[in-house]
ModelCIF file with pLDDT and N, C-alpha, C, O atoms, coordinates in Angstrom:
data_MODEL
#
_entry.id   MODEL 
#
_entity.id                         1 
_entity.type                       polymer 
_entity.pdbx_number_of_molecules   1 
#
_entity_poly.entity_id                      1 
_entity_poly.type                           'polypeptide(L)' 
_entity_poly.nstd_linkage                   no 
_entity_poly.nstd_monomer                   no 
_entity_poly.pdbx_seq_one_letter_code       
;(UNK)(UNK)(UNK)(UNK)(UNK)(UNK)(UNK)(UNK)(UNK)(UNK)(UNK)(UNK)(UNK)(UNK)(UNK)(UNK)
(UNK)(UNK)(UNK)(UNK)(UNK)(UNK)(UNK)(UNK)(UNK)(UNK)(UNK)(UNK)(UNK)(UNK)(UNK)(UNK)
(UNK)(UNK)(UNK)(UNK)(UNK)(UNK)(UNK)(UNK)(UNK)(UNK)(UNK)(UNK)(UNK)(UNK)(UNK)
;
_entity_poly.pdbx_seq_one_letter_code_can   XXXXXXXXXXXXXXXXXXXXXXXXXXXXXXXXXXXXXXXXXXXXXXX 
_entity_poly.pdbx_strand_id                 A 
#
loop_
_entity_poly_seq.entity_id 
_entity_poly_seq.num 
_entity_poly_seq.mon_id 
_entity_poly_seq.hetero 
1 1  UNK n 
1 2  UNK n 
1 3  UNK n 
1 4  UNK n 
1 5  UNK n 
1 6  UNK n 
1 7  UNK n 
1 8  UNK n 
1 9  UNK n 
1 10 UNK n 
1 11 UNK n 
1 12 UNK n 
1 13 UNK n 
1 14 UNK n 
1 15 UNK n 
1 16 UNK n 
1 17 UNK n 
1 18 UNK n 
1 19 UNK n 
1 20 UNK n 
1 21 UNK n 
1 22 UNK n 
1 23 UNK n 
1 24 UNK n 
1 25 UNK n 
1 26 UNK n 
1 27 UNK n 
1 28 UNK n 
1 29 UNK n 
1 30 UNK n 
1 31 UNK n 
1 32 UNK n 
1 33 UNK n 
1 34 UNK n 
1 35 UNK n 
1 36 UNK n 
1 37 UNK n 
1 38 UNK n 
1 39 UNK n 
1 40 UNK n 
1 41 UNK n 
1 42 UNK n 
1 43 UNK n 
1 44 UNK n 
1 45 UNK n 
1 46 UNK n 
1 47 UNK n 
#
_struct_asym.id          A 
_struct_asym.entity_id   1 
#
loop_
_ma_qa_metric.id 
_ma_qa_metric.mode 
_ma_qa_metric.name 
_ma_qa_metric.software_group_id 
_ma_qa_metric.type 
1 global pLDDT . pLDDT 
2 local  pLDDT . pLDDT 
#
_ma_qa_metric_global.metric_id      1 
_ma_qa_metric_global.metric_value   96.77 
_ma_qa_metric_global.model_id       1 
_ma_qa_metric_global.ordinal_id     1 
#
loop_
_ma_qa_metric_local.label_asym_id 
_ma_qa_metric_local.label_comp_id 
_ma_qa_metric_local.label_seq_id 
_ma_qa_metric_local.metric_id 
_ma_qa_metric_local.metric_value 
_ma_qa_metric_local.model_id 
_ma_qa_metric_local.ordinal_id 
A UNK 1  2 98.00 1 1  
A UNK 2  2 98.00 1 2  
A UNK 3  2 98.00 1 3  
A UNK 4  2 98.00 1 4  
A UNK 5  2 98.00 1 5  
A UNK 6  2 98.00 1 6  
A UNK 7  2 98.00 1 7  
A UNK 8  2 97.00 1 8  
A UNK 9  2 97.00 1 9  
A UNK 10 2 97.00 1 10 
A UNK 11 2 97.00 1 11 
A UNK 12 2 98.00 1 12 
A UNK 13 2 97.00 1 13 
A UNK 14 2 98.00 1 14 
A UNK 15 2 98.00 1 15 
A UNK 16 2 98.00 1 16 
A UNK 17 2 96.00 1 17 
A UNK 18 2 97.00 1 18 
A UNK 19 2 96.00 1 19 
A UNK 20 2 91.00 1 20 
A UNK 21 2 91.00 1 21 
A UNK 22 2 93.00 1 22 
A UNK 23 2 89.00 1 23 
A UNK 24 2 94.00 1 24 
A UNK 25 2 94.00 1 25 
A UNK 26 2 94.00 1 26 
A UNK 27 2 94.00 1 27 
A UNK 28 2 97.00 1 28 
A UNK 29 2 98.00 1 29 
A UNK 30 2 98.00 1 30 
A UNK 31 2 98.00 1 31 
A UNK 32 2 98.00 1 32 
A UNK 33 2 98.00 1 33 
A UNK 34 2 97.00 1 34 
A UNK 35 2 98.00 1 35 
A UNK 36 2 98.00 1 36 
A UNK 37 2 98.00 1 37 
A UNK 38 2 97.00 1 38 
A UNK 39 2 97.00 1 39 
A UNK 40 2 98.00 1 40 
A UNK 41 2 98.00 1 41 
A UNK 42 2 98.00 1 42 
A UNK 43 2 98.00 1 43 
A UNK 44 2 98.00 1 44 
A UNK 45 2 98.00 1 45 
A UNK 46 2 98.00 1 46 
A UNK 47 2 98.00 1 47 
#
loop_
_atom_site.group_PDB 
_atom_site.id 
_atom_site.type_symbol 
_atom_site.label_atom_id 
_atom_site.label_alt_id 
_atom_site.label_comp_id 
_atom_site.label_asym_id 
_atom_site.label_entity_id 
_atom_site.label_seq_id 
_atom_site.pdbx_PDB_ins_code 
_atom_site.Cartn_x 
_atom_site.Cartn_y 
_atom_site.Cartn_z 
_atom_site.occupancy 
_atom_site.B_iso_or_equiv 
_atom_site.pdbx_formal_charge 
_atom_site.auth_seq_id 
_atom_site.auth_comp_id 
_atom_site.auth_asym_id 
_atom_site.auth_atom_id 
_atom_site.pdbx_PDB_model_num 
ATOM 1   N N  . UNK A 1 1  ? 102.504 88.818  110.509 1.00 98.00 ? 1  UNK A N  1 
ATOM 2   C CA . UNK A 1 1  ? 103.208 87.956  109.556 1.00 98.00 ? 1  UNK A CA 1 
ATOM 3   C C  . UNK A 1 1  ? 102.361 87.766  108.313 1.00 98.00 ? 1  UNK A C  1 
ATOM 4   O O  . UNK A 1 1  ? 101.153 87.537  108.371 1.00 98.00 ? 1  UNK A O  1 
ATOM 5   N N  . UNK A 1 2  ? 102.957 87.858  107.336 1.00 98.00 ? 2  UNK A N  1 
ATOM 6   C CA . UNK A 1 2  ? 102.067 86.986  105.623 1.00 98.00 ? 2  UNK A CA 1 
ATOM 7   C C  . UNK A 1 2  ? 102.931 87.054  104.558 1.00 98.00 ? 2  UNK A C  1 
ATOM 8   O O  . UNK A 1 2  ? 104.153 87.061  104.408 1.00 98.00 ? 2  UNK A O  1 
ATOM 9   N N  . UNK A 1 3  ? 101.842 87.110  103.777 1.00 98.00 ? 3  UNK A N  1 
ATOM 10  C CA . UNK A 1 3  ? 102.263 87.602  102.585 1.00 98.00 ? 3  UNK A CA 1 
ATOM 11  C C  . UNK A 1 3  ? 102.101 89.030  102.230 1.00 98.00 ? 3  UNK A C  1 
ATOM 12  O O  . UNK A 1 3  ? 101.257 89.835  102.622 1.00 98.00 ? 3  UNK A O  1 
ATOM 13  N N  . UNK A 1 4  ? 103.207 89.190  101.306 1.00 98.00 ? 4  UNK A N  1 
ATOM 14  C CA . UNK A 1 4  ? 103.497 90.847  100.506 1.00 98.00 ? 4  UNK A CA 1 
ATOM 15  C C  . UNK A 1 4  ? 103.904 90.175  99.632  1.00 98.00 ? 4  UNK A C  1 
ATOM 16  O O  . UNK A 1 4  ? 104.657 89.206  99.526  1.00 98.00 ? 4  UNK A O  1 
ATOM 17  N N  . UNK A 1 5  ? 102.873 91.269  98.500  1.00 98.00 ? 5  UNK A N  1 
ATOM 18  C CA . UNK A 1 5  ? 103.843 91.356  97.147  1.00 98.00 ? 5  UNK A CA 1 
ATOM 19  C C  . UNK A 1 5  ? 104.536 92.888  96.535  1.00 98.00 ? 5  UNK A C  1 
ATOM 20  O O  . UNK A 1 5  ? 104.293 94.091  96.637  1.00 98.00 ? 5  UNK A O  1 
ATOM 21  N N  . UNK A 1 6  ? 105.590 91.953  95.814  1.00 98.00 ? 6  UNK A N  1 
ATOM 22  C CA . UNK A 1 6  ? 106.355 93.166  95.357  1.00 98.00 ? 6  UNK A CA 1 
ATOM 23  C C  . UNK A 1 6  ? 106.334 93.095  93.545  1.00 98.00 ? 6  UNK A C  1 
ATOM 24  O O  . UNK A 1 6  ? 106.152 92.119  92.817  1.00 98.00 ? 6  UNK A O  1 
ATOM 25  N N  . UNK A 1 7  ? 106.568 94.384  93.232  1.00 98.00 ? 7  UNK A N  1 
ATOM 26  C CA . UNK A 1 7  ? 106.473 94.415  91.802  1.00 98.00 ? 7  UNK A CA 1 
ATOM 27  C C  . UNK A 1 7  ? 107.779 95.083  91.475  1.00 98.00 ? 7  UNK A C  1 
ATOM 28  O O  . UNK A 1 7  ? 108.234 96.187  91.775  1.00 98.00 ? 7  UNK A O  1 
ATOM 29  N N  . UNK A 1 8  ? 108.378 93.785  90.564  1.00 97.00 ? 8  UNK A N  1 
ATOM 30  C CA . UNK A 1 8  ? 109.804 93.805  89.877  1.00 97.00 ? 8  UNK A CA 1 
ATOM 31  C C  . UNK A 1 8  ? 110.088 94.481  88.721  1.00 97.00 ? 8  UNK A C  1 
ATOM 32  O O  . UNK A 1 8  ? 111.142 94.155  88.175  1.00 97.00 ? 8  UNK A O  1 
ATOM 33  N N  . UNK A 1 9  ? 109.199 95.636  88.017  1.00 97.00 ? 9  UNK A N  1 
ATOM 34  C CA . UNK A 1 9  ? 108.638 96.250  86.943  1.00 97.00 ? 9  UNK A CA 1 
ATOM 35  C C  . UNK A 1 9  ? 107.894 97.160  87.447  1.00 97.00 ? 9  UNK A C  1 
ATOM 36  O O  . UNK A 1 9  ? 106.936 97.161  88.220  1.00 97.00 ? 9  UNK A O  1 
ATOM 37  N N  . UNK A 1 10 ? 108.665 98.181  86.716  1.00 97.00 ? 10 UNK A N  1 
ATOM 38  C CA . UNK A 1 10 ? 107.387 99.524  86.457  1.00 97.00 ? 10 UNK A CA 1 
ATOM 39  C C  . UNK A 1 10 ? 105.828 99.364  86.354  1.00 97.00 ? 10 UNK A C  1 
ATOM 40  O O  . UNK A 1 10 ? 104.866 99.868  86.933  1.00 97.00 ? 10 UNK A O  1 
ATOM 41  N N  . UNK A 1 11 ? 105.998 98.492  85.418  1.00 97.00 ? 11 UNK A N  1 
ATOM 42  C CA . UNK A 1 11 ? 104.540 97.995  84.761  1.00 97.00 ? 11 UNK A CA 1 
ATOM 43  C C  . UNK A 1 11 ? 103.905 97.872  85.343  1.00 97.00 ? 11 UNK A C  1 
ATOM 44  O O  . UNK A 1 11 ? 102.827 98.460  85.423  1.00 97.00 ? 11 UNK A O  1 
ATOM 45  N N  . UNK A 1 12 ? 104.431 96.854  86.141  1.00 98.00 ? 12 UNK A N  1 
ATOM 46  C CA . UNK A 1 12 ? 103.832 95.752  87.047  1.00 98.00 ? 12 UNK A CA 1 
ATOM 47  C C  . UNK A 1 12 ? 103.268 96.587  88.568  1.00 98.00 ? 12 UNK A C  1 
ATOM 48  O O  . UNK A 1 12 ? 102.221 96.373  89.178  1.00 98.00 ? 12 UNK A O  1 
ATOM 49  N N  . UNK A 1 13 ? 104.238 97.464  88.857  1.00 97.00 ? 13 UNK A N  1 
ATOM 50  C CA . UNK A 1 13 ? 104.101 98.679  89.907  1.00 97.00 ? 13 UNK A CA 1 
ATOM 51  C C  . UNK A 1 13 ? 103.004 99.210  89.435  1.00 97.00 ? 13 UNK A C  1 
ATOM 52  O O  . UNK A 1 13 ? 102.207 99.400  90.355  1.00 97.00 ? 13 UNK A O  1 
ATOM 53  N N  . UNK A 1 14 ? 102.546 99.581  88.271  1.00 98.00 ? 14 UNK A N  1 
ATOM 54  C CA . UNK A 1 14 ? 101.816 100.656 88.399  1.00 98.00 ? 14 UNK A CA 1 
ATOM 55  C C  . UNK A 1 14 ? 100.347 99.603  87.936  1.00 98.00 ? 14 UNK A C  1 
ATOM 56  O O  . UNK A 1 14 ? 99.346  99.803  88.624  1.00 98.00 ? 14 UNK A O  1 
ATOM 57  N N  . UNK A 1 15 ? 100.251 98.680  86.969  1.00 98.00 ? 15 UNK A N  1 
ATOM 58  C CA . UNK A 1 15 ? 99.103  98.268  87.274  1.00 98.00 ? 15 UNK A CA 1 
ATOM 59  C C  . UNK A 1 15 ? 98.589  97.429  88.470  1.00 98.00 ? 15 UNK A C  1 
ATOM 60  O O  . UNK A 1 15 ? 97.358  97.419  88.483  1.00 98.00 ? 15 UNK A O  1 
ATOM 61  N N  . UNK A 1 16 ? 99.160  96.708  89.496  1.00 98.00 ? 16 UNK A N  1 
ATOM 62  C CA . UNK A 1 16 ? 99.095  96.479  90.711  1.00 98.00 ? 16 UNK A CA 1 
ATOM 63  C C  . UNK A 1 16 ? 98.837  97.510  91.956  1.00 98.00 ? 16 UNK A C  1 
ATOM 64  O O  . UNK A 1 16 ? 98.178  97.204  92.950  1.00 98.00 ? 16 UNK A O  1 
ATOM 65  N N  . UNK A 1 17 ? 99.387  98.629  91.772  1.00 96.00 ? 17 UNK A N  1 
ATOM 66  C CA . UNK A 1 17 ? 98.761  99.711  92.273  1.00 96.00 ? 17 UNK A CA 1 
ATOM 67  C C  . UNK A 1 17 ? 97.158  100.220 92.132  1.00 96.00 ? 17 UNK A C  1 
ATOM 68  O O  . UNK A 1 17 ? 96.262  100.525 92.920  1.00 96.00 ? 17 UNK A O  1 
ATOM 69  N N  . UNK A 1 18 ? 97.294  100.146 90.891  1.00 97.00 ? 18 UNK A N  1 
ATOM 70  C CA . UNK A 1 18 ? 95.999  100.367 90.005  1.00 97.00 ? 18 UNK A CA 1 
ATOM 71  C C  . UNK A 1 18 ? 94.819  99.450  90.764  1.00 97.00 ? 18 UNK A C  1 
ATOM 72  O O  . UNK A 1 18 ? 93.733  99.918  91.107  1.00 97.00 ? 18 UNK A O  1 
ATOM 73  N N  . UNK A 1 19 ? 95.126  98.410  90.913  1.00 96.00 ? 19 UNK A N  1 
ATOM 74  C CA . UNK A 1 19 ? 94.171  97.242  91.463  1.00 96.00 ? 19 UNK A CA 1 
ATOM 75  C C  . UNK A 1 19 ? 93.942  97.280  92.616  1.00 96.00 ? 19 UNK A C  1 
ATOM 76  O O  . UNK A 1 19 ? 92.783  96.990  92.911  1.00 96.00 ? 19 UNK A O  1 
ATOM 77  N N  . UNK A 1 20 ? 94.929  97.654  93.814  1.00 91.00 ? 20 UNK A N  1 
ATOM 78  C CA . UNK A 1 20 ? 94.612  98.184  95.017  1.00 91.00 ? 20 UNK A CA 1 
ATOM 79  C C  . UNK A 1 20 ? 93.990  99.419  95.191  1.00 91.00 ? 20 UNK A C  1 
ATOM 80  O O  . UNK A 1 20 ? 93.482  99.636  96.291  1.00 91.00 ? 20 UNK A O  1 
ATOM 81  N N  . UNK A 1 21 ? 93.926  100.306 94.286  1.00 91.00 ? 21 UNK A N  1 
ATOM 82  C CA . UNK A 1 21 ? 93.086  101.499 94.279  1.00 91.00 ? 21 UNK A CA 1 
ATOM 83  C C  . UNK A 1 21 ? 91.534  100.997 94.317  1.00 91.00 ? 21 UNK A C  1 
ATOM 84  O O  . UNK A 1 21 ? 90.768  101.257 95.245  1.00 91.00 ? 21 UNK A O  1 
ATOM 85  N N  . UNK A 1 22 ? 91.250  100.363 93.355  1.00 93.00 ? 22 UNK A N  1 
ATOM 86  C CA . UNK A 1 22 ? 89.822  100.247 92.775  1.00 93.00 ? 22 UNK A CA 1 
ATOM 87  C C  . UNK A 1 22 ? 89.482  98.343  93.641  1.00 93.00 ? 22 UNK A C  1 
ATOM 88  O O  . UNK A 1 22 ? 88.675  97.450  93.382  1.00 93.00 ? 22 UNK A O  1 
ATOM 89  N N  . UNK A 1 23 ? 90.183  98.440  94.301  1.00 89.00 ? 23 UNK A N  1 
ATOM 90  C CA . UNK A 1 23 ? 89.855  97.280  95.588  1.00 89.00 ? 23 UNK A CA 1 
ATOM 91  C C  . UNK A 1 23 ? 89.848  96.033  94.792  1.00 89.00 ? 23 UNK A C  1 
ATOM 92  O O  . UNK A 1 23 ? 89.012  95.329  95.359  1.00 89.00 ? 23 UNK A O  1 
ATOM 93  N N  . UNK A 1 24 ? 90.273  95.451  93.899  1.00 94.00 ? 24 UNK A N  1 
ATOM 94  C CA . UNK A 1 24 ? 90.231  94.086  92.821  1.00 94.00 ? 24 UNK A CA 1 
ATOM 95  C C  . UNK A 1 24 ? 91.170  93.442  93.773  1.00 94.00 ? 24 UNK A C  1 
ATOM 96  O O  . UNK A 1 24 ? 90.684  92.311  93.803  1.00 94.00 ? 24 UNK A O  1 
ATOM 97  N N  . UNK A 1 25 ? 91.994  93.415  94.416  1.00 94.00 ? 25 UNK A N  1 
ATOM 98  C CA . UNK A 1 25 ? 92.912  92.571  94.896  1.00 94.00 ? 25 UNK A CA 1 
ATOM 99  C C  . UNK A 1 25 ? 92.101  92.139  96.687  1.00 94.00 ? 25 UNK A C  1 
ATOM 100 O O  . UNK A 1 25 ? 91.924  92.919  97.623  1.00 94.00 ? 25 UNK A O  1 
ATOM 101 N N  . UNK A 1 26 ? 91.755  90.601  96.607  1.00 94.00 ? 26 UNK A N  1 
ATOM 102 C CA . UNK A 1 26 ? 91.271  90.107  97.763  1.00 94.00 ? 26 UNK A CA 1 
ATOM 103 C C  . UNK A 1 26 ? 92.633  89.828  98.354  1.00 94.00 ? 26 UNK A C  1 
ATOM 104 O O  . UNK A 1 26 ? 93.653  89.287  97.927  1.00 94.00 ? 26 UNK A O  1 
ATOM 105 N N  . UNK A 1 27 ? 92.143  90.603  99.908  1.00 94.00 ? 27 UNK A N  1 
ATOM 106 C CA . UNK A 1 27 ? 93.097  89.739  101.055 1.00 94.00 ? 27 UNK A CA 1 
ATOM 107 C C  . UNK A 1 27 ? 92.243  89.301  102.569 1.00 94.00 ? 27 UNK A C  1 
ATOM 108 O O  . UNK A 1 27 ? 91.234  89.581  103.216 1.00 94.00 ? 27 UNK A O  1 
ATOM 109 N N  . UNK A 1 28 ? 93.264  88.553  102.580 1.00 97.00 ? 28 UNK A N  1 
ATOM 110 C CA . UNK A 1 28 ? 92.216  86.926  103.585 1.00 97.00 ? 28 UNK A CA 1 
ATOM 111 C C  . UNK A 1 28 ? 93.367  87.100  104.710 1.00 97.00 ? 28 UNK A C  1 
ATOM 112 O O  . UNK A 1 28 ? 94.562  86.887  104.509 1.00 97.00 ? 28 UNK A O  1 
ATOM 113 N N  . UNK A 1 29 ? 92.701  87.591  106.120 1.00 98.00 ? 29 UNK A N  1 
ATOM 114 C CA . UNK A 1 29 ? 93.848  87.427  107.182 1.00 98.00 ? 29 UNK A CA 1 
ATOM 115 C C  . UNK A 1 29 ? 93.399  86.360  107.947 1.00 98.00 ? 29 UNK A C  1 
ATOM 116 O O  . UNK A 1 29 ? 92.199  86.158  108.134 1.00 98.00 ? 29 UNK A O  1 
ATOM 117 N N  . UNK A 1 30 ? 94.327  85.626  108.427 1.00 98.00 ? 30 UNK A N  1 
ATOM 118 C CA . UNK A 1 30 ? 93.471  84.962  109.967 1.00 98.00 ? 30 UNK A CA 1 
ATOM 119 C C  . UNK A 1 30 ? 94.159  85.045  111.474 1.00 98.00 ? 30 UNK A C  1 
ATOM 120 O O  . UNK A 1 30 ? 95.242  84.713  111.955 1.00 98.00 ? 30 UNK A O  1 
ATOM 121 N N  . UNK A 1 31 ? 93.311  85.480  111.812 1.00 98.00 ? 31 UNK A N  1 
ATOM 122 C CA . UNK A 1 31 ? 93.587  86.164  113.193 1.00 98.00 ? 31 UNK A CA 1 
ATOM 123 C C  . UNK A 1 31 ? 93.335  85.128  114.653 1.00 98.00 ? 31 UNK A C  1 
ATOM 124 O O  . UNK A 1 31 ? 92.161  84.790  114.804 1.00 98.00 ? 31 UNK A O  1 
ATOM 125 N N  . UNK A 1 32 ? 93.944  84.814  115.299 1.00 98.00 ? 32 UNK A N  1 
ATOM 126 C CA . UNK A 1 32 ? 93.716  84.339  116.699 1.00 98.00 ? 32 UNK A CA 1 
ATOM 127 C C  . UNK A 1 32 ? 93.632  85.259  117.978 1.00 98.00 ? 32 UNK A C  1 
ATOM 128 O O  . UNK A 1 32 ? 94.472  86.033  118.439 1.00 98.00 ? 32 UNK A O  1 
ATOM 129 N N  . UNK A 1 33 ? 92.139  84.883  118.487 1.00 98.00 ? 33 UNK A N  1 
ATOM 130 C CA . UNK A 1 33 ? 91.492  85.160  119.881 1.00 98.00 ? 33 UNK A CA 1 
ATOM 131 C C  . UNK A 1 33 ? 91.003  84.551  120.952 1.00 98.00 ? 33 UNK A C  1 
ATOM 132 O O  . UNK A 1 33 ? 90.351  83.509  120.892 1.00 98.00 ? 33 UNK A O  1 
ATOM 133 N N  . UNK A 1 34 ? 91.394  85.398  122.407 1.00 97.00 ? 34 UNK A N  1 
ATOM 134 C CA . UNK A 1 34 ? 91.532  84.381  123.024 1.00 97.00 ? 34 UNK A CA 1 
ATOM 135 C C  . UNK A 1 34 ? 89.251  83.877  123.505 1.00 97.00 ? 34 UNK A C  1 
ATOM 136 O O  . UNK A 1 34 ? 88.625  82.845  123.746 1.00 97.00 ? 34 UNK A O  1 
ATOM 137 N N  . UNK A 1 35 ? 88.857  85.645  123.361 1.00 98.00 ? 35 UNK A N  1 
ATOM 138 C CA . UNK A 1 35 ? 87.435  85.342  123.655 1.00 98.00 ? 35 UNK A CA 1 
ATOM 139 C C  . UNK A 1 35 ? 86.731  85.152  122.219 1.00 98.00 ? 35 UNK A C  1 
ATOM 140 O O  . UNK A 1 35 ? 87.230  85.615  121.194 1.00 98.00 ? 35 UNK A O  1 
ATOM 141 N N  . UNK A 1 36 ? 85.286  84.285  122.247 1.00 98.00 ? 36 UNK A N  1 
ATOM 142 C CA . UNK A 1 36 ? 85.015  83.981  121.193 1.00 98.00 ? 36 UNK A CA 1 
ATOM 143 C C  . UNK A 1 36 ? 84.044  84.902  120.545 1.00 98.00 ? 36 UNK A C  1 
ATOM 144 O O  . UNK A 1 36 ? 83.059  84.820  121.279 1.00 98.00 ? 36 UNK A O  1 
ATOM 145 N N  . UNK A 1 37 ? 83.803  85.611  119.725 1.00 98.00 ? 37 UNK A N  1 
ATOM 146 C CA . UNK A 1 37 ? 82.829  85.953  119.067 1.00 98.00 ? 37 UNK A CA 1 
ATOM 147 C C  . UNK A 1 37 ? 81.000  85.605  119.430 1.00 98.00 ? 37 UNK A C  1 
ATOM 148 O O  . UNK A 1 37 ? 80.508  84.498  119.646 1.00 98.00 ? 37 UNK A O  1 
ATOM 149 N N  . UNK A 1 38 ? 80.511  86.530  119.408 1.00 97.00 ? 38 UNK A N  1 
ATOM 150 C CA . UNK A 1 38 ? 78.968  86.221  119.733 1.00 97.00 ? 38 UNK A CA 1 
ATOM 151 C C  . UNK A 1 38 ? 78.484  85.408  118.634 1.00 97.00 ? 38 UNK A C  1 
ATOM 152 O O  . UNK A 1 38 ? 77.672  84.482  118.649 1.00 97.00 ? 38 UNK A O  1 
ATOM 153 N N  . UNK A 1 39 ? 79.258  86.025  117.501 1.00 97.00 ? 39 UNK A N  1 
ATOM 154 C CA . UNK A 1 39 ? 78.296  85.243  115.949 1.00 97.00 ? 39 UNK A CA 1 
ATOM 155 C C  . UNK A 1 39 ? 79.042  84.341  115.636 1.00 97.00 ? 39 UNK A C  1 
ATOM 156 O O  . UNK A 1 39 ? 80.002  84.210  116.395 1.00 97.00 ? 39 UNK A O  1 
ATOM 157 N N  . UNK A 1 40 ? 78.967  83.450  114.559 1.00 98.00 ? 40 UNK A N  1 
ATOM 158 C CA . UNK A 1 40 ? 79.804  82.399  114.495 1.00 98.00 ? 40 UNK A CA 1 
ATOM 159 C C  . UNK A 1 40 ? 80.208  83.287  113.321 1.00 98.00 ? 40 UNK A C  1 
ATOM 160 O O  . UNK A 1 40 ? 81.350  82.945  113.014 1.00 98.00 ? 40 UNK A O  1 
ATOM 161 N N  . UNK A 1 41 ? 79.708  84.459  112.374 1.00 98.00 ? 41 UNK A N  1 
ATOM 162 C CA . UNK A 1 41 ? 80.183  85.670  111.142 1.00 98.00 ? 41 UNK A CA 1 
ATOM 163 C C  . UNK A 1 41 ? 79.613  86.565  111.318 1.00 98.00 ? 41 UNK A C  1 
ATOM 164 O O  . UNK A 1 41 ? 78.471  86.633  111.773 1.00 98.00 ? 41 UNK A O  1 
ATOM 165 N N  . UNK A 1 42 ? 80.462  87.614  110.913 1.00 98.00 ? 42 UNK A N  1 
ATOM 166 C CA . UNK A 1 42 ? 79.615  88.888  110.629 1.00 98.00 ? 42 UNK A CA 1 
ATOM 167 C C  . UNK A 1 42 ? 80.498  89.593  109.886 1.00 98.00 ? 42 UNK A C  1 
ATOM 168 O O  . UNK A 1 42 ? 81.613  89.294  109.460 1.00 98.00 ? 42 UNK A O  1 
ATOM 169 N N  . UNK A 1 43 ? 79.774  90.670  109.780 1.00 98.00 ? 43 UNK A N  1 
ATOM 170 C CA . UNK A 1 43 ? 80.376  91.925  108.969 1.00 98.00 ? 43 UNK A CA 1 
ATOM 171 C C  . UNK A 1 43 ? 80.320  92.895  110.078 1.00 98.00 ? 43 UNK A C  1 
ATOM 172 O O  . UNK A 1 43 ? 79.407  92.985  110.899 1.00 98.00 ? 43 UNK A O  1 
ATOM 173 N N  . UNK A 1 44 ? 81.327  93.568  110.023 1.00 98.00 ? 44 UNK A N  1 
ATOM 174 C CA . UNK A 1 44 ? 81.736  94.827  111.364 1.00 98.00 ? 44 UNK A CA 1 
ATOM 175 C C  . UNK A 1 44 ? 81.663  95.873  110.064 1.00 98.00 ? 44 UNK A C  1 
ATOM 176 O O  . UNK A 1 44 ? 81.990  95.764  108.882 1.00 98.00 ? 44 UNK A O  1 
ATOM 177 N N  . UNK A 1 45 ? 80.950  97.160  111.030 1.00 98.00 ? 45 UNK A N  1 
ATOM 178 C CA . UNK A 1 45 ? 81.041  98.482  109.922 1.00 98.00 ? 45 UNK A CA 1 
ATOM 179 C C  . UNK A 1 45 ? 81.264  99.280  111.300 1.00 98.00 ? 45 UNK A C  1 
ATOM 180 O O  . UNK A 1 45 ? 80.434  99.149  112.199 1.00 98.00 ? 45 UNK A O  1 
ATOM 181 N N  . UNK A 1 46 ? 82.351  100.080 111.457 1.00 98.00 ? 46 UNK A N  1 
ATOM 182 C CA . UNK A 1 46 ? 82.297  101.018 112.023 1.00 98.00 ? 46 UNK A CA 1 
ATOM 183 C C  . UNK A 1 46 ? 83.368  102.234 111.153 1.00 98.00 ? 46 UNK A C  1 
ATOM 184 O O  . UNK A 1 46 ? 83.832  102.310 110.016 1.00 98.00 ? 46 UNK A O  1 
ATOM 185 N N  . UNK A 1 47 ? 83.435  103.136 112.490 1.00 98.00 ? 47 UNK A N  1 
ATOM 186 C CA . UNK A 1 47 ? 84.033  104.527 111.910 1.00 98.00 ? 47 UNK A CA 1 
ATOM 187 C C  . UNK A 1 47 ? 85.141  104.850 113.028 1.00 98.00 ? 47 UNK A C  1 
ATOM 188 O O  . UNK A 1 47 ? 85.833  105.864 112.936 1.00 98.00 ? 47 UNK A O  1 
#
């Protein structure tokens, strides 16, 4: 479930695209689990 955005314009399509290319657009999920995490944060890097 969230949010999506949509672009009502060409314009708007293509420089919003533009911004998801070059990663400028932050997105924030929040997720529920039932076991807890070892860290209270981290950063995960895998492949």
């Amino acid at each position: 479930s969230g949010v999506v955005v949509f672009a009502k314009t060409s314009k708007a399509l293509t420089r919003l695209n533009e911004q998801f290319r070059s990663k400028e657009i932050k997105k924030t999920y929040w997720a529920i689990v039932k076991n807890r995490p070892k860290l209270e944060a981290a950063t995960l890097t895998d492949f």
